[in-house]
Protein backbone atom coordinates (compact mmCIF):
# COMPACT_ATOMS: atom_id res chain seq x y z
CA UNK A 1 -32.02 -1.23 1.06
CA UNK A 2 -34.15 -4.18 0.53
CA UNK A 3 -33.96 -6.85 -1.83
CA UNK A 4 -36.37 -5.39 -4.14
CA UNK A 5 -34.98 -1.98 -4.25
CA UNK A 6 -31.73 -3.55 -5.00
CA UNK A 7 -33.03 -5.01 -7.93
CA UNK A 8 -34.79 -2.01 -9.16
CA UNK A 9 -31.76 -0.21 -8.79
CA UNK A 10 -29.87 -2.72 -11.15
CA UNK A 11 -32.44 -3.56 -13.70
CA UNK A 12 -32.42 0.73 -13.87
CA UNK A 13 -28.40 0.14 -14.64
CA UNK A 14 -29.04 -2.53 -17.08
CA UNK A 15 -31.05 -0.17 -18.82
CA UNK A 16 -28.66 2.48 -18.95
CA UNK A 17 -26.04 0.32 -19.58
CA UNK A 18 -27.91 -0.77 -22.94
CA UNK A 19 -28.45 2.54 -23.98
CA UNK A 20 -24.94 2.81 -24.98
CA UNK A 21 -23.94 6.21 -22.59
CA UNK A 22 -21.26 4.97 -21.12
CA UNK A 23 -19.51 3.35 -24.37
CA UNK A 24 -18.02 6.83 -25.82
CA UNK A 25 -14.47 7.40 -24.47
CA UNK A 26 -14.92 11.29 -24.18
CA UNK A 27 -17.98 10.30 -21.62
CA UNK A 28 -15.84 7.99 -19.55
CA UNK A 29 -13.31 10.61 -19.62
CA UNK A 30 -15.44 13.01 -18.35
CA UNK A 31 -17.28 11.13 -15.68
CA UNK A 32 -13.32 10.18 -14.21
CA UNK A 33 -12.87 14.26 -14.27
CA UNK A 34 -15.77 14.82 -12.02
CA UNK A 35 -14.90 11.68 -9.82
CA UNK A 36 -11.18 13.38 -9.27
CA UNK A 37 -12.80 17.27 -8.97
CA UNK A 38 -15.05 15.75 -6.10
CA UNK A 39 -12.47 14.03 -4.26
CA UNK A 40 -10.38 17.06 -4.02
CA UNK A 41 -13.04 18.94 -2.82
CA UNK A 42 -13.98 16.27 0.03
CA UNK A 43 -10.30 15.66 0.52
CA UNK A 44 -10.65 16.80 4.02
CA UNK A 45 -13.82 14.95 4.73
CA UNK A 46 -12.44 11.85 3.28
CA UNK A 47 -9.42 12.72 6.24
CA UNK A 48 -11.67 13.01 8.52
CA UNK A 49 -13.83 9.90 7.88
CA UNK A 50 -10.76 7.82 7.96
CA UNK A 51 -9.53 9.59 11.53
CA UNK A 52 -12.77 8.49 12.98
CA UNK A 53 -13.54 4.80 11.67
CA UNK A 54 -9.40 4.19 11.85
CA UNK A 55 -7.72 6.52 14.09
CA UNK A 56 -5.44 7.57 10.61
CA UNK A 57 -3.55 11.06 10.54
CA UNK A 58 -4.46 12.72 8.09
CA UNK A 59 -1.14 13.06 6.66
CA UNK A 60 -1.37 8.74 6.84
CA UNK A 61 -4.82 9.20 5.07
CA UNK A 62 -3.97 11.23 1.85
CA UNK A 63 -0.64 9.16 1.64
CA UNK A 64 -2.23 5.83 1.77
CA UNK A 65 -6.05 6.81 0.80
CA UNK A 66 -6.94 10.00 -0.72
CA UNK A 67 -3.50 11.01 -2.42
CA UNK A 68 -3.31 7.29 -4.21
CA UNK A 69 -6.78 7.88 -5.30
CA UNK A 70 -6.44 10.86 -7.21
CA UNK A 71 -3.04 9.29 -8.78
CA UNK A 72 -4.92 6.24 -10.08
CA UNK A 73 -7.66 8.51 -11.55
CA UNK A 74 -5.37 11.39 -13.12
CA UNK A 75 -3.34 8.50 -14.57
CA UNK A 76 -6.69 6.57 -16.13
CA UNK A 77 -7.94 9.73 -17.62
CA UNK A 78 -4.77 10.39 -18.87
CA UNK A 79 -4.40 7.04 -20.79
CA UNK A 80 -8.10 5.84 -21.21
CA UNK A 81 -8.36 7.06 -24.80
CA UNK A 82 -5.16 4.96 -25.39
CA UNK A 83 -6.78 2.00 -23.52
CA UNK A 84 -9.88 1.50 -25.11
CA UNK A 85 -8.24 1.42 -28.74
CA UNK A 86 -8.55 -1.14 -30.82
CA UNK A 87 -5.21 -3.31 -30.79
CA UNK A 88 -4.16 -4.56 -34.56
CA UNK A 89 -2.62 -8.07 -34.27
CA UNK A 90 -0.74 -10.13 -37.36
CA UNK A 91 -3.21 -11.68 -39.43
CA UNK A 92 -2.01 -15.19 -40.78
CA UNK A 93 -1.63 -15.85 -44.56
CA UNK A 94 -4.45 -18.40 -44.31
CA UNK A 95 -6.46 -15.72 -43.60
CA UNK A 96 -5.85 -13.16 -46.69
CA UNK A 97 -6.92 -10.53 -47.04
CA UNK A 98 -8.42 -9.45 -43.50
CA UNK A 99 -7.72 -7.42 -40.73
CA UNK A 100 -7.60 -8.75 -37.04
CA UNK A 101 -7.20 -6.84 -34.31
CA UNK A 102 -8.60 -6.54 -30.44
CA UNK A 103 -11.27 -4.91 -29.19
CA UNK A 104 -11.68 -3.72 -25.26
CA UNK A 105 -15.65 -3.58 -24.58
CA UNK A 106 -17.01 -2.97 -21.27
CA UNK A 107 -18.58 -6.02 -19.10
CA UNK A 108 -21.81 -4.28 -18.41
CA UNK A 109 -23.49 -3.79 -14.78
CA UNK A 110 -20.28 -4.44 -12.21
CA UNK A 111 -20.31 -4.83 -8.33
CA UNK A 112 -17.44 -3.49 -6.36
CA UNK A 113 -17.87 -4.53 -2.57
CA UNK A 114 -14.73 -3.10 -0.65
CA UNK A 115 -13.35 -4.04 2.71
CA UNK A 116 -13.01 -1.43 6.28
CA UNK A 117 -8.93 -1.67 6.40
CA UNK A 118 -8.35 0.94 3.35
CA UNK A 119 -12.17 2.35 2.91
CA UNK A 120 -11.64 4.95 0.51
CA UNK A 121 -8.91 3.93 -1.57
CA UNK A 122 -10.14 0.44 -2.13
CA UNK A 123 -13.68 1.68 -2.98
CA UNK A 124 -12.46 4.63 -5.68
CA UNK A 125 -9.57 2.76 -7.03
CA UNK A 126 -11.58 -0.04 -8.49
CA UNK A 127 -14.22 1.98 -9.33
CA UNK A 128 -12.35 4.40 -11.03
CA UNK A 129 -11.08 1.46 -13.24
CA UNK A 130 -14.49 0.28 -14.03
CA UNK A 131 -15.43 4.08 -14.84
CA UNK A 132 -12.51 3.87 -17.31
CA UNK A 133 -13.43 0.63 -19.21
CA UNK A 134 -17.27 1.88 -19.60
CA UNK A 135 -19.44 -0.15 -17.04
CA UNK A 136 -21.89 0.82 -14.60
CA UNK A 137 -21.32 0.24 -11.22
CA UNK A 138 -22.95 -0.42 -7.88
CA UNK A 139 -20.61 0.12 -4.96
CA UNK A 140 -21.47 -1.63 -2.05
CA UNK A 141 -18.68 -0.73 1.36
CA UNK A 142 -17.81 -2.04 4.56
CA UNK A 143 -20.45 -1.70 7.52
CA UNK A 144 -17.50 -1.39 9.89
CA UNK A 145 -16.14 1.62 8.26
CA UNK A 146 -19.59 3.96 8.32
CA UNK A 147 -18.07 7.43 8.64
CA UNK A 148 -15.97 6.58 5.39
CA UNK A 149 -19.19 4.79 3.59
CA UNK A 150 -20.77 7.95 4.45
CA UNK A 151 -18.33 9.95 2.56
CA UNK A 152 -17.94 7.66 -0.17
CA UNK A 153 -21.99 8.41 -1.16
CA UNK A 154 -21.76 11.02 -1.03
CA UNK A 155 -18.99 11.97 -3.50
CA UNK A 156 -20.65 9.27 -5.66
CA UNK A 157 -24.49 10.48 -5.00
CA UNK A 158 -23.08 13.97 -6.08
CA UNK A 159 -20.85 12.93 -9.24
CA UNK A 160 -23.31 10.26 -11.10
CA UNK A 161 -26.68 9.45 -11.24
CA UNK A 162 -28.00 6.37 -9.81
CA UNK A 163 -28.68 4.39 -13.04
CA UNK A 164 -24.83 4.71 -13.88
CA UNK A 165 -22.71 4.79 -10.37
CA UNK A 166 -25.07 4.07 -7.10
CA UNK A 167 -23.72 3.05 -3.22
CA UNK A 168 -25.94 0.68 -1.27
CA UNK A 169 -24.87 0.75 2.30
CA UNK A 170 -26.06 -1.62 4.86
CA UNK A 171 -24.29 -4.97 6.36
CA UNK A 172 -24.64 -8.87 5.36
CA UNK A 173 -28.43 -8.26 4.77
CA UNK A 174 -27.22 -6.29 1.80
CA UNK A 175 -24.39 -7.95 0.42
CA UNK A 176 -25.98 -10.56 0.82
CA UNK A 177 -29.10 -9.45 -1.69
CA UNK A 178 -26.46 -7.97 -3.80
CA UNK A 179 -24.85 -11.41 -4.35
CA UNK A 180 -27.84 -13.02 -5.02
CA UNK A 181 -28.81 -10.48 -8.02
CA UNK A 182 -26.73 -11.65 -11.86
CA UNK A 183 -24.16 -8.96 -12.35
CA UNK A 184 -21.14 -8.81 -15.59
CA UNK A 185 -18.85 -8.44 -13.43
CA UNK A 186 -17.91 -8.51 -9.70
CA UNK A 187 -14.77 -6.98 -7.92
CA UNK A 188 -14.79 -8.22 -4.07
CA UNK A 189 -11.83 -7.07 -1.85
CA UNK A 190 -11.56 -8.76 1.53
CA UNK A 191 -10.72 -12.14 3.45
CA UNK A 192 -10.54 -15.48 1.93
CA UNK A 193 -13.51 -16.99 3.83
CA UNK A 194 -15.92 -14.45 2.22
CA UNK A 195 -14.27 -14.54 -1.21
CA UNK A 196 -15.53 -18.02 -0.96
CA UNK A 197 -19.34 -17.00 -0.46
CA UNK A 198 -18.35 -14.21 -3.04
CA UNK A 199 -17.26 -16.74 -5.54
CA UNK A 200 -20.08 -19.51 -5.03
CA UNK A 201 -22.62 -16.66 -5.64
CA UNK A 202 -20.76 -15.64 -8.60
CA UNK A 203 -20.38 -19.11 -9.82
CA UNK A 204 -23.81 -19.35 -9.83
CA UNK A 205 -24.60 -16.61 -12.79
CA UNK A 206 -21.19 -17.65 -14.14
CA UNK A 207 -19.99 -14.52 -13.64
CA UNK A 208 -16.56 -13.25 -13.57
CA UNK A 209 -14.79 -12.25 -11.10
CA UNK A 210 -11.57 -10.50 -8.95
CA UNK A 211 -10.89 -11.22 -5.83
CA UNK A 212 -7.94 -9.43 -3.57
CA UNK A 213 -7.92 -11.26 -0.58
CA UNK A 214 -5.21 -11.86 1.72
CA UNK A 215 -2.45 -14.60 3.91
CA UNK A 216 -0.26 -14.70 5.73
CA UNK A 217 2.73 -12.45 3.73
CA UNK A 218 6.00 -13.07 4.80
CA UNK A 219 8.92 -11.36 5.35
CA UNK A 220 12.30 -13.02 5.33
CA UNK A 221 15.72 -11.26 6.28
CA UNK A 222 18.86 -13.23 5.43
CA UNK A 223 22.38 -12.90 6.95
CA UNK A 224 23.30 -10.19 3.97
CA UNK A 225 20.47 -8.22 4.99
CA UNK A 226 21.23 -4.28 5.95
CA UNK A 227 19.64 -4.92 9.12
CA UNK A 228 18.97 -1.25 10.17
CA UNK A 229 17.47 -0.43 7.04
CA UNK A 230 15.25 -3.68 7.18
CA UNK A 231 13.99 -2.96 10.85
CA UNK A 232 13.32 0.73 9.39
CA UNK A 233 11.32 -0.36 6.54
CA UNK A 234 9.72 -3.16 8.22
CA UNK A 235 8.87 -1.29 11.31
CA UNK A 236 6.90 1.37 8.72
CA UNK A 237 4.91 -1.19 6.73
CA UNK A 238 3.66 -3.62 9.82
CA UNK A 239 2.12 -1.12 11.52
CA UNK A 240 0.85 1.77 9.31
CA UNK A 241 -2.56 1.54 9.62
CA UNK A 242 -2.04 -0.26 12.95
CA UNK A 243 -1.15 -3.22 11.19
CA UNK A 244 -4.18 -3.39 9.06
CA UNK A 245 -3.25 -3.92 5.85
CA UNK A 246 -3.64 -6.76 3.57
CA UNK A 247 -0.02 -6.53 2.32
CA UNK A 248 1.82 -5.90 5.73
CA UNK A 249 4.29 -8.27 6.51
CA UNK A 250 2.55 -10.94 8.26
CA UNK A 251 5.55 -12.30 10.08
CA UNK A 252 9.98 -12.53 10.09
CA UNK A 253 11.97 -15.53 9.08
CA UNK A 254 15.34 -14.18 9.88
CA UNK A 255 18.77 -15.81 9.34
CA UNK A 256 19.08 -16.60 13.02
CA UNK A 257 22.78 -15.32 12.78
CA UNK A 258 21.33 -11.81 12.79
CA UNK A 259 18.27 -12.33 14.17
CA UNK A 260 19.55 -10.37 17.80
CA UNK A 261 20.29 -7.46 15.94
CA UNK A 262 17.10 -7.54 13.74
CA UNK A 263 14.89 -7.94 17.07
CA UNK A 264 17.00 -4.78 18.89
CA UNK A 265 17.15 -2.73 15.70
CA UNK A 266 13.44 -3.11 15.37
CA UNK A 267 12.26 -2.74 18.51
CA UNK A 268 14.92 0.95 18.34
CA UNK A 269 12.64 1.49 15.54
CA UNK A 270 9.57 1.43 17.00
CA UNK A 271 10.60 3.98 19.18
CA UNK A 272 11.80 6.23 16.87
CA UNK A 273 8.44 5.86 14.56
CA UNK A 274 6.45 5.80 17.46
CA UNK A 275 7.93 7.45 20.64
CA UNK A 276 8.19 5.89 23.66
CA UNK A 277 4.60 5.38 24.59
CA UNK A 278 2.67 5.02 21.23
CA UNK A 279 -0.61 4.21 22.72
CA UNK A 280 -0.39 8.28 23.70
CA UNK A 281 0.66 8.82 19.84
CA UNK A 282 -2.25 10.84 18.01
CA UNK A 283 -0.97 9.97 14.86
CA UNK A 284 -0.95 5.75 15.27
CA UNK A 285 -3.65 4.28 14.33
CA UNK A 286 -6.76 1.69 16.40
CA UNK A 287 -7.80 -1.56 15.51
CA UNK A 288 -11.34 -1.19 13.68
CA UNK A 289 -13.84 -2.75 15.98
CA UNK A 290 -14.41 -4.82 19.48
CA UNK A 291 -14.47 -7.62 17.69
CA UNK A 292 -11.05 -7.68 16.18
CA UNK A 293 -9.62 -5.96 19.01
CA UNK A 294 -10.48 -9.15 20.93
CA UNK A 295 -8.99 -11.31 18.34
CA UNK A 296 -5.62 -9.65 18.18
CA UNK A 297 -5.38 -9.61 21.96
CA UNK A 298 -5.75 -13.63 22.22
CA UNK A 299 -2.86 -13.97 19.68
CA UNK A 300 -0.64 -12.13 21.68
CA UNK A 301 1.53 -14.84 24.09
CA UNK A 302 2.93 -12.43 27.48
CA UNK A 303 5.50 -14.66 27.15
CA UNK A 304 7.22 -14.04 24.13
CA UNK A 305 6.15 -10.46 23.60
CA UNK A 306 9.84 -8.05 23.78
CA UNK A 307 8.37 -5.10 22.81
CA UNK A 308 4.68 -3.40 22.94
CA UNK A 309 2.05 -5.96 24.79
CA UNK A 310 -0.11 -2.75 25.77
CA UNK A 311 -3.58 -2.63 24.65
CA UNK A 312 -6.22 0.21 25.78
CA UNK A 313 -9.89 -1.43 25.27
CA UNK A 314 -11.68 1.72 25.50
CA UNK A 315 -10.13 3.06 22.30
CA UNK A 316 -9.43 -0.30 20.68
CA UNK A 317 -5.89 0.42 20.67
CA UNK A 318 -2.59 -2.31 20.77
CA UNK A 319 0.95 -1.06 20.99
CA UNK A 320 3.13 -2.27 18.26
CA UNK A 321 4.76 -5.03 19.21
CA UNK A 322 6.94 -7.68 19.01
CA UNK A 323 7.20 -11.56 19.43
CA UNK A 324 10.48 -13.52 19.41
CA UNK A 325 11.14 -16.86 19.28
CA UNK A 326 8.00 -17.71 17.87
CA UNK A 327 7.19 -21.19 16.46
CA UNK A 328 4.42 -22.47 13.89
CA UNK A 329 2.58 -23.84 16.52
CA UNK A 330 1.94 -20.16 18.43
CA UNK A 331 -1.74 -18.97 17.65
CA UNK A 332 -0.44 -15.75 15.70
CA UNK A 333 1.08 -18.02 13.56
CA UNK A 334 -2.61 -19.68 12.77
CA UNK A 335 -4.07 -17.29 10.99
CA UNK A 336 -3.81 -13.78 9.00
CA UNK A 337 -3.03 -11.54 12.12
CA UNK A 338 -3.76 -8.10 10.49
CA UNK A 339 -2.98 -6.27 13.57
CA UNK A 340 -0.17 -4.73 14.72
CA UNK A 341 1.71 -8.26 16.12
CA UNK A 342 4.54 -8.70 14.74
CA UNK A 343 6.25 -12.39 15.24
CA UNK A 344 9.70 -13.61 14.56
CA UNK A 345 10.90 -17.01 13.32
CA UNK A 346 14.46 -18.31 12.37
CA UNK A 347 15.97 -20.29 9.89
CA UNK A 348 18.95 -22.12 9.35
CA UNK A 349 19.16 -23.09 5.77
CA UNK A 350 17.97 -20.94 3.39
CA UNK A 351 17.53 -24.23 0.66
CA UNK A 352 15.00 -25.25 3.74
CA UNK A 353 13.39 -22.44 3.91
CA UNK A 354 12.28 -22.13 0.48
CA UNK A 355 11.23 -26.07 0.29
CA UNK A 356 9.00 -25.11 3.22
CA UNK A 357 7.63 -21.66 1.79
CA UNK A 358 6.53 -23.68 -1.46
CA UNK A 359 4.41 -25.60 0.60
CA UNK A 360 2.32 -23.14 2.13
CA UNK A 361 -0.68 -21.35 0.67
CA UNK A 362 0.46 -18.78 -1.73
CA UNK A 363 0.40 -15.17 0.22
CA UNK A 364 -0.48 -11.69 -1.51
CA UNK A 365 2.40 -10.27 -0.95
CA UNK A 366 6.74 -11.57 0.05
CA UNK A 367 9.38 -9.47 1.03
CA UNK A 368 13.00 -10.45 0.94
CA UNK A 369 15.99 -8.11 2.73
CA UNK A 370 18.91 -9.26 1.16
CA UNK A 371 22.20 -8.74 -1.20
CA UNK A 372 22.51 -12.03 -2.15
CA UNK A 373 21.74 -11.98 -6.01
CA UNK A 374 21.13 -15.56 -5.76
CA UNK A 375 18.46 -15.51 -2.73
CA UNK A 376 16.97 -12.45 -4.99
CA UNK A 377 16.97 -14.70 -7.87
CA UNK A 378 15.31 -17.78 -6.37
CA UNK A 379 12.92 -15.99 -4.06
CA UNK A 380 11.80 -14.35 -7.62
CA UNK A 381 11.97 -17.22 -9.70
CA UNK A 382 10.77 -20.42 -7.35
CA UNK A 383 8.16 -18.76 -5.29
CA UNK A 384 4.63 -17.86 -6.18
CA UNK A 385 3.30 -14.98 -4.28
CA UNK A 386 1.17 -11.88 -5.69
CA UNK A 387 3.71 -9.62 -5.28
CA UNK A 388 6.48 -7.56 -3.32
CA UNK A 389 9.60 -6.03 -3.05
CA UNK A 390 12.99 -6.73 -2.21
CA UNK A 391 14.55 -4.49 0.82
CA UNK A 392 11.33 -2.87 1.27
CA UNK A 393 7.67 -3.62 1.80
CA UNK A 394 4.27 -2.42 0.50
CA UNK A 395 5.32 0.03 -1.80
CA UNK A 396 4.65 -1.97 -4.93
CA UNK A 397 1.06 -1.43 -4.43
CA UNK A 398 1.28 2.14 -4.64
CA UNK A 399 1.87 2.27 -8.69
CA UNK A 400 -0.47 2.52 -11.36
CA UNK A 401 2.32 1.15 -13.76
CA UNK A 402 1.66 -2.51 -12.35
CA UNK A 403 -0.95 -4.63 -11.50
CA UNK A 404 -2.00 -5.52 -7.89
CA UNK A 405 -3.82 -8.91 -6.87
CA UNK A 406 -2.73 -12.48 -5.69
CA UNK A 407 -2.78 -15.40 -6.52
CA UNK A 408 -4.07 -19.05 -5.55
CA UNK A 409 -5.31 -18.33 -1.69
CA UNK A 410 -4.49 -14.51 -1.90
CA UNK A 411 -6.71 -14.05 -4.93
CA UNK A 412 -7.17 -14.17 -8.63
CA UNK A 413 -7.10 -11.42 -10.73
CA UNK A 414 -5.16 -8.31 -10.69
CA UNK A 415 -6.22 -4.24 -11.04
CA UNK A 416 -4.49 -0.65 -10.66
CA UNK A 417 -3.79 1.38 -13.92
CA UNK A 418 -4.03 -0.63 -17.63
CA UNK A 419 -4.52 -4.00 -15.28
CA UNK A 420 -7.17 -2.28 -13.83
CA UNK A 421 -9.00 -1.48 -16.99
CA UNK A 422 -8.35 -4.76 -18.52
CA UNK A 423 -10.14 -6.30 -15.66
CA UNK A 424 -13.12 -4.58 -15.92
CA UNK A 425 -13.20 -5.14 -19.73
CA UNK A 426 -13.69 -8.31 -22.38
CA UNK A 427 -11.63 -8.26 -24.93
CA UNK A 428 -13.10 -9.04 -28.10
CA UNK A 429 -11.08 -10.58 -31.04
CA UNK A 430 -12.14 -9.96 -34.55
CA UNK A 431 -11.22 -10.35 -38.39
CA UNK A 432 -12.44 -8.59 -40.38
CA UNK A 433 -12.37 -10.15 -43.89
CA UNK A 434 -12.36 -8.42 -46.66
CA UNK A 435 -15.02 -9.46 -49.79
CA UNK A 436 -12.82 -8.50 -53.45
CA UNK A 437 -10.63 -12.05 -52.93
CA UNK A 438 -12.06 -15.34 -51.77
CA UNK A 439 -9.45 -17.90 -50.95
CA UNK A 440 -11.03 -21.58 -52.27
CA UNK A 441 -9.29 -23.78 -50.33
CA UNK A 442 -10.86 -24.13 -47.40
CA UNK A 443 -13.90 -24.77 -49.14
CA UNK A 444 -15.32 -28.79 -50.10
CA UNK A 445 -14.68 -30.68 -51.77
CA UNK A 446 -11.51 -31.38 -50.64
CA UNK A 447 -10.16 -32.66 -54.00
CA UNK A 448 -7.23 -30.62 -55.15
CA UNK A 449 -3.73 -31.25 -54.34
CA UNK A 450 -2.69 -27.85 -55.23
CA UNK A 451 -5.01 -26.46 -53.05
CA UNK A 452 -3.73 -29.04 -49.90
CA UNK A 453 0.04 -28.20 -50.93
CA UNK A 454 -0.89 -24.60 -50.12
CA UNK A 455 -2.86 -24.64 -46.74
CA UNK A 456 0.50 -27.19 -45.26
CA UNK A 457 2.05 -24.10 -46.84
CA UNK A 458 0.07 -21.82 -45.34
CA UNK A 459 -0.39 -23.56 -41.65
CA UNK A 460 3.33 -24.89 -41.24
């Protein structure tokens, strides 16, 4: 689509947008109803997408794609109506006699540009959000996930007409045009190096935004730990998806009193997830592209790898695996690996190892096996991460009851459920005063003391 089509396409939004159709709750309502018929009815076609641009099962695909999509949409249209309310708030006495309250209004025209790891959820979650909170929306997804883009228009293409929801496919040409254009609102999911560009371009229009991003999360496992549950669990979340997920645990700090039994438990695990040769299981996943394929294999070191190492370049395909005795220094520990690499550090000191995590960039997501109450409470407390779970990983995501987003590096912003809705709506705050008593005291000349005894009154 070129540059002038793509503004067409939005001024034809803005249009609609000021026409006041997509204000009325019942219509929003409605328009989420058709959303969640039509992705049951592609439900299969959204599998399939996902087996071909990802290598997912489709039993991974509705559990981590198409099944979290229709729970985020059945929950908005069951509590939209409740959501868009007006919220009454306490009126001070300076103030009689008026009513204040809060008002949730749409931003307008919105751009949702999702990333290739989780195509379809991270396209319909966000939109379904901005569906909810009465915008229009231009959807713009990854180029290296075309079989899923494909789907995605045409659910979209079917459900709404182009002046309310519209797709533009395409690659940088496009997002780039799309950036360049002045939107209400913009909802970018990705890496941190283009939520930069994302931001400049928004900072430009002064236009907010939300950004999910990404980091390194970690994943630390203390002496207390129940070790074969934590290998489980950890062993699940690294590499669904072949480790491509924004919230995976990045890398282990483990207690280096248990780190043997961690490393042996996990590596059991992998196995028992995975079989024996996982590069022949149908179900596992394969790294998106060439290009990351590449990537991943430079970070892996031969020489510390103790379980997986295999990679198939004709299907784009690394083993899970494992690196121990890894150091900061090591290349995977350079950079987000978002593969399925999986290295393991030790620590000593726990006091240390919290004094170093505070210095580090602030990561989506932190995970923290352990029964100590007071490793709970200061990992909870002292820390600033997006989000995450104690003795398990990544399932905090999968809730409509809280918000999901980082913070500092990882992001700003947060959606999913009434987070989700608040993000893609301004909240207004009014008073409405009321005209059969006028209060004179705020009025000049400022002369009477009675008056000035009653507003200290009034303001203290």
């Amino acid at each position: 689509m070129t540059n002038t089509e793509i503004q067409s396409l939005l001024e034809k939004q803005r249009k609609y947008f000021k026409s006041g159709a997509t204000i009325p709750v019942k219509f929003r309502i409605e328009q989420l109803k058709k959303l969640y018929n039509a992705v049951k009815k592609y439900e299969k076609e959204v599998n399939d997408a996902l087996k071909a641009d990802l290598g997912k099962s489709h039993y991974e695909g509705f559990m981590c794609e198409s099944g979290l999509v229709l729970s985020e949409i059945s929950y908005m249209i069951r509590h939209t109506r409740r959501f868009a309310k007006r919220k009454t708030v306490y009126t001070p006495l300076a103030q009689f006699a008026s009513h204040s309250f809060k008002l949730p209004v749409p931003y307008g025209n919105t751009l949702i540009m999702s990333p290739w790891n989780y195509p379809f959820l991270l396209t319909i979650d966000p939109l379904a959000d901005a569906i909810a909170a009465g915008n229009t929306a231009i959807v713009k997804p990854s180029a290296y996930s075309p079989a899923t883009s494909k789907i995605v228009e045409k659910i979209i293409s079917e459900c709404f007409s182009p002046e309310y929801v519209a797709v533009v496919t395409g690659g940088r040409a496009e997002n780039a045009a799309l950036l360049e254009q002045k939107f209400d609102f913009v909802f970018f999911t990705g890496s941190q190096a283009v939520g930069k560009e994302v931001l400049r371009h928004t900072a430009e229009h002064l236009t907010p935004a939300v950004l999910e991003l990404g980091g390194k999360s970690p994943c630390i496992v203390d002496s207390s730990a129940n070790i074969k549950l934590a290998a489980k669990r950890i062993v699940f979340g690294k590499y669904l998806n072949c480790g491509q997920t924004c919230v995976a645990p990045d890398y282990i700090l483990c207690h280096s009193s248990v780190k043997d039994e961690l490393v042996a438990e996990v590596i059991k695990q992998i196995k028992l997830q995975y079989g024996e040769n996982p590069l022949q299981n149908k179900d596992y996943g394969k790294i998106i592209n060439e290009k990351h394929f590449v990537r991943l294999c430079s970070l892996i070191d031969k020489n510390k790898v103790v379980a997986g190492g295999e990679t198939d370049a004709d299907t784009c395909r690394i083993a899970p695996t494992v690196m121990d005795n890894v150091t900061y220094e090591d290349a995977v520990m350079g950079e987000e690996i978002f593969g399925p690499i999986l290295p393991i550090l030790t620590f000593d000191s726990f006091d240390r190892l919290v004094k170093e995590l505070k210095d580090k960039d602030k990561p989506l997501a932190l995970y923290l096996f352990s029964s100590d109450k007071k490793h709970i409470d200061r990992v909870n407390t002292e820390l600033s991460y997006g989000g995450g779970c104690i003795n398990d990983v990544v399932i905090h995501l999968a809730t409509s009851e809280m918000g999901f987003g980082g913070v500092g590096a990882s992001g700003m912003g947060s959606y999913h459920g009434k987070d989700g809705f608040d993000a893609f709506s301004h909240y207004k705050s009014i008073v409405d005063k009321k005209n059969w008593i006028d209060l004179p005291m705020r009025y000049q000349p400022y002369k009477n003391k009675f008056y000035e005894a009653l507003l200290h009154m009034f303001l203290k």
